[in-house]
Each structure stands twice: as C-alpha cells, then as structure tokens.
Protein backbone atom coordinates (compact mmCIF):
# COMPACT_ATOMS: atom_id res chain seq x y z
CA UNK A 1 -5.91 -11.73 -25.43
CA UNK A 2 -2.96 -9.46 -24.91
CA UNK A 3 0.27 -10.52 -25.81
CA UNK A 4 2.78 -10.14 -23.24
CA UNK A 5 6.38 -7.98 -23.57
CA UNK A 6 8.27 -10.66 -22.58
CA UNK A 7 6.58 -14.04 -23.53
CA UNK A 8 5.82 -14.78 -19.88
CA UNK A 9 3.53 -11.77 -18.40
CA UNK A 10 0.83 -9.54 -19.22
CA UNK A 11 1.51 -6.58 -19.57
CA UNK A 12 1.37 -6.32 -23.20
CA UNK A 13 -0.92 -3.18 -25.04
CA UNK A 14 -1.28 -1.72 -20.92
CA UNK A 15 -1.85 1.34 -20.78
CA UNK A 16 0.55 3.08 -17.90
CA UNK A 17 -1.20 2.85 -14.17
CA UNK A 18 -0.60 6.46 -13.85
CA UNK A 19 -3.02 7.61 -16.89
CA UNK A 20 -5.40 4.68 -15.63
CA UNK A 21 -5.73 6.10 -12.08
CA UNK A 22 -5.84 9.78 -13.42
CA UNK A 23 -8.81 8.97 -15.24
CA UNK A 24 -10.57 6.65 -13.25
CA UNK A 25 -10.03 9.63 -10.29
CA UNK A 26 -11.66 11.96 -12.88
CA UNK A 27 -14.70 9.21 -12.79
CA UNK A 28 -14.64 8.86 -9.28
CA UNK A 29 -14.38 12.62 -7.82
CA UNK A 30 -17.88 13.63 -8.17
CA UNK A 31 -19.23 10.36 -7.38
CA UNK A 32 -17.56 10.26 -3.97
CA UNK A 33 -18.59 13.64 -3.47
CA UNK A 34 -21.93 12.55 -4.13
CA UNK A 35 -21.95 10.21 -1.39
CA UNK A 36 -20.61 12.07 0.97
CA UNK A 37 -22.92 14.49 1.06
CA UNK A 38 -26.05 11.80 1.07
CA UNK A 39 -24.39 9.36 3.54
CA UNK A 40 -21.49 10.56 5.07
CA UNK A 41 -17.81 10.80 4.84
CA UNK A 42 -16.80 7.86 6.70
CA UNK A 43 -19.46 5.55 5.16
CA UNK A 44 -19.04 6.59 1.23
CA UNK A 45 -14.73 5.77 1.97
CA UNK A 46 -15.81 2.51 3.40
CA UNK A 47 -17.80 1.94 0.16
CA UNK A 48 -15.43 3.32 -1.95
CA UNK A 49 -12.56 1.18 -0.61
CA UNK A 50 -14.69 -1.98 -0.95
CA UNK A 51 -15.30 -1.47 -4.05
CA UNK A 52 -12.01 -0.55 -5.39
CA UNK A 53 -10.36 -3.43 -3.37
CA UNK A 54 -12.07 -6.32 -5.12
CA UNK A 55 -11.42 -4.80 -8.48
CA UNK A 56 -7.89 -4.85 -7.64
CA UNK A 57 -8.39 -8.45 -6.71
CA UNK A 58 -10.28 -8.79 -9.94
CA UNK A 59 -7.77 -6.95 -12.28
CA UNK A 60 -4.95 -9.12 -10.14
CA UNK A 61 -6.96 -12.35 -11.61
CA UNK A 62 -7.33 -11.36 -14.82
CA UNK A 63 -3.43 -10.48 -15.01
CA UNK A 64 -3.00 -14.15 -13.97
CA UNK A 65 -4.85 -15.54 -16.55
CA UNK A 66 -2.60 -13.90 -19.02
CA UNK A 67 0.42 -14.74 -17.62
CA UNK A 68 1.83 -17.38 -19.80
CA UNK A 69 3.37 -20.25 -18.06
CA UNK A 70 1.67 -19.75 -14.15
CA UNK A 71 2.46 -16.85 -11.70
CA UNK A 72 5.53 -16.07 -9.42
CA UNK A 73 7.42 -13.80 -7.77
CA UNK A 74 9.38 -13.06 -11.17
CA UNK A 75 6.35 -12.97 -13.34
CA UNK A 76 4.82 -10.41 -10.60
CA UNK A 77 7.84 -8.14 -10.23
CA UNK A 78 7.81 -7.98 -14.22
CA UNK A 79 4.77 -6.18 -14.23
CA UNK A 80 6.06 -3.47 -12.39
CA UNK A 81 7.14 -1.92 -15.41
CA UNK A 82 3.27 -0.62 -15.61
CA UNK A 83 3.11 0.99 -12.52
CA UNK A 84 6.32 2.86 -13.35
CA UNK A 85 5.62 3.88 -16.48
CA UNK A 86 5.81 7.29 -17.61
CA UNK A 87 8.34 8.39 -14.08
CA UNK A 88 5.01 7.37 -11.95
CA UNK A 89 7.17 5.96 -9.32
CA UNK A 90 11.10 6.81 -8.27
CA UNK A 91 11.93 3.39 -6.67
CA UNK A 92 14.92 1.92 -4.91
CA UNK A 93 14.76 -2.18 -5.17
CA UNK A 94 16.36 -3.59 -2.12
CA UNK A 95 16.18 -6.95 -2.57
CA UNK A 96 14.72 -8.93 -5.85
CA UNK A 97 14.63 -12.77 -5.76
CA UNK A 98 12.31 -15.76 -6.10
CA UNK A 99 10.67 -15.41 -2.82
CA UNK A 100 11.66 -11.49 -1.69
CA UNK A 101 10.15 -8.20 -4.17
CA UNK A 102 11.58 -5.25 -1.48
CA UNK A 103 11.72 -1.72 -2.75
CA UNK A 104 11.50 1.48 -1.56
CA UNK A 105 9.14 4.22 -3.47
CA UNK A 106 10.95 8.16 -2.75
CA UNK A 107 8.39 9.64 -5.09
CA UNK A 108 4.98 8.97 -5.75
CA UNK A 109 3.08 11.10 -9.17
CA UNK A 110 0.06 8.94 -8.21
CA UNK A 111 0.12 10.76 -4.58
CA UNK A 112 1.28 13.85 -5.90
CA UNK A 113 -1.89 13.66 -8.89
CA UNK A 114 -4.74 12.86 -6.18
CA UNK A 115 -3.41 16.21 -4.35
CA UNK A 116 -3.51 18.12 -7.42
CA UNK A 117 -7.18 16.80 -8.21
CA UNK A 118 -8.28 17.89 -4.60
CA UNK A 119 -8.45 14.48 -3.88
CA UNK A 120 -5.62 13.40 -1.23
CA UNK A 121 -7.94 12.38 1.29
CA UNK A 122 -8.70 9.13 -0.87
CA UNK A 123 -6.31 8.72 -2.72
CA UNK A 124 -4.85 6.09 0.10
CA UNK A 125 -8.17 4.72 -1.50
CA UNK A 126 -7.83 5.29 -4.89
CA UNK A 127 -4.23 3.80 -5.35
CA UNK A 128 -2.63 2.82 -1.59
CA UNK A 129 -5.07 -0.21 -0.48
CA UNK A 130 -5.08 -1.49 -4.08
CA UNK A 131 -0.88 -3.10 -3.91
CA UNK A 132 -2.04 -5.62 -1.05
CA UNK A 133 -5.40 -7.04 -2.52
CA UNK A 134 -3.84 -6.89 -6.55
CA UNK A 135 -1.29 -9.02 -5.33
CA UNK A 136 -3.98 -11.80 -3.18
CA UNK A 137 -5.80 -11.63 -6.67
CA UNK A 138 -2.59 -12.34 -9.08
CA UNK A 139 -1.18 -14.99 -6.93
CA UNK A 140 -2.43 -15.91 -3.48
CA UNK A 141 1.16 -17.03 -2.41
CA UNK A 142 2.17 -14.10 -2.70
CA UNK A 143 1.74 -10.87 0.28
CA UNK A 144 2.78 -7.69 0.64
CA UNK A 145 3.64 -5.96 4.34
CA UNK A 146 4.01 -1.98 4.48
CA UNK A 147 4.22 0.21 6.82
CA UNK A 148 3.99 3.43 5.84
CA UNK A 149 3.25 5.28 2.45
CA UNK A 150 3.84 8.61 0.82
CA UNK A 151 0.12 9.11 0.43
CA UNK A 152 -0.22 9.40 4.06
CA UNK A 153 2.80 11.64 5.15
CA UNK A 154 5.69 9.41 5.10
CA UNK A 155 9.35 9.88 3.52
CA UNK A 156 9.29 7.21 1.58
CA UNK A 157 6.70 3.58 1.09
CA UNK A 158 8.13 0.46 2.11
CA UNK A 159 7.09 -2.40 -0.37
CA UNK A 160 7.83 -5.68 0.81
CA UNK A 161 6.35 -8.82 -1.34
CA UNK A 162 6.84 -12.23 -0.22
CA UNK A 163 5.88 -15.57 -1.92
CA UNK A 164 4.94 -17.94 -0.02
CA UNK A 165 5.58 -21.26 -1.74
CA UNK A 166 3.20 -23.62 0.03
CA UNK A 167 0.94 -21.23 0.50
CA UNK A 168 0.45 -18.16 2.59
C-alpha cells in the first residue's frame, strides 16, 4: 500500500496523470482504430467511453481505500496535485472549502497531447468523461457539474465539485 504525501491521501509513489494518459493513449490509438473500422465510429466511442468510465470509477475506489482517515472534499481536492503535475493543467481555484472544489482550467497539456497524437476526437473520452465518474467512485457525496471543456472548443473548463453531506 502506498503511503500518502500528506498522512491523509493517496497520492503517494503516483505517477503524474499526464504521463499516465500519454501512455495509456499510446495503448489505446490503434485499438480504437481497430474498432472503428470493424464496427463503426459511433459504436467503438460508445465502447470506449464505457469502458474507460468504470475504470475511473474503479481507480476513484481504489484511491478511497488509501485514503487514510475516510474521504472528503479536502482529502479529494488534495489529490489534485496528480493531475497537475508536471504543468498538465494551468488552473484558477475559485472557491475551495469543505463542501465547494470550483476552479477554472485555462490550459489543458492533456487536450493539447490527444491533438498531437491525432487523437482529439476522443480524447473528451480518453480524459474529459473520466472527472465526473472518478469522483462517484472516490466518494459518492461528492459531484461534479461542467459545462464546457477545452477538449471540445471552449476558452476555458469549468470544474465545479460539490459534497453532498447526506448524500447526493
């Protein structure tokens, strides 16, 4: 079991989010193109976002079970550190407390490495459709609303976590 940074989470001998997804898109690319070409475009994103979604609920769990002393809205925004490791994100926190996690993200490498790789049309897929399910998986009280992303076109994302303390 991974020790955690700060005694409380577990993030702890993580590698950054940004090398994760770079090399899991690596994995992915010729798989998807696979399946698009035997059953369709529409059909092999459908899979592909299934399939990535309950991982994210899975991986969500798993941080749970490492995080010493139960989950909250603090232990979750301390794991943020792994998504913006190595400059992955440029984020401006609006609002940080107990039951609020608001920020803003005005740059996105994960986007900007899915273009790179040719694969922007999934990478909503590959990273985007992940933040909402990760977050049912590490703590069901807690759920995230957005409204628009980088991936798809937008200035900026709008995160905004809340924790629900009796339950969502």
């Amino acid at each position: 079991m991974a020790e955690a940074d700060s005694g409380k989470t577990a993030t702890g001998g993580e590698i950054g989010i940004l090398q994760r997804r770079r090399i899991e898109a690596a994995i992915i690319a010729p798989i998807y193109a696979g399946m698009v070409r035997e059953i369709g475009e529409a059909r092999a994103q459908a899979i592909l976002d299934a399939a990535i979604s309950q991982a994210a609920i899975d991986i969500g769990r798993a941080f749970a079970e490492r995080t010493e002393g139960g989950t909250s809205l603090r232990t979750f925004q301390e794991l943020q550190s792994l998504w913006t490791q190595d400059d992955a994100l440029e984020i401006e926190v609006v609002r940080a407390t107990d039951t609020h996690f608001d920020y803003n993200v005005h740059r996105c490498r994960y986007a900007e490495s899915y273009r790179e790789m040719g694969l922007g049309q999934i990478g909503h897929l590959l990273s985007c459709n992940r933040d909402g399910v990760f977050c049912q998986g590490y703590d069901p009280r807690i759920t995230l609303e957005r409204t628009q992303t980088l991936m798809e076109g937008a200035e900026h994302c709008d995160f905004r976590y809340t924790f629900h303390p009796d339950g969502a």
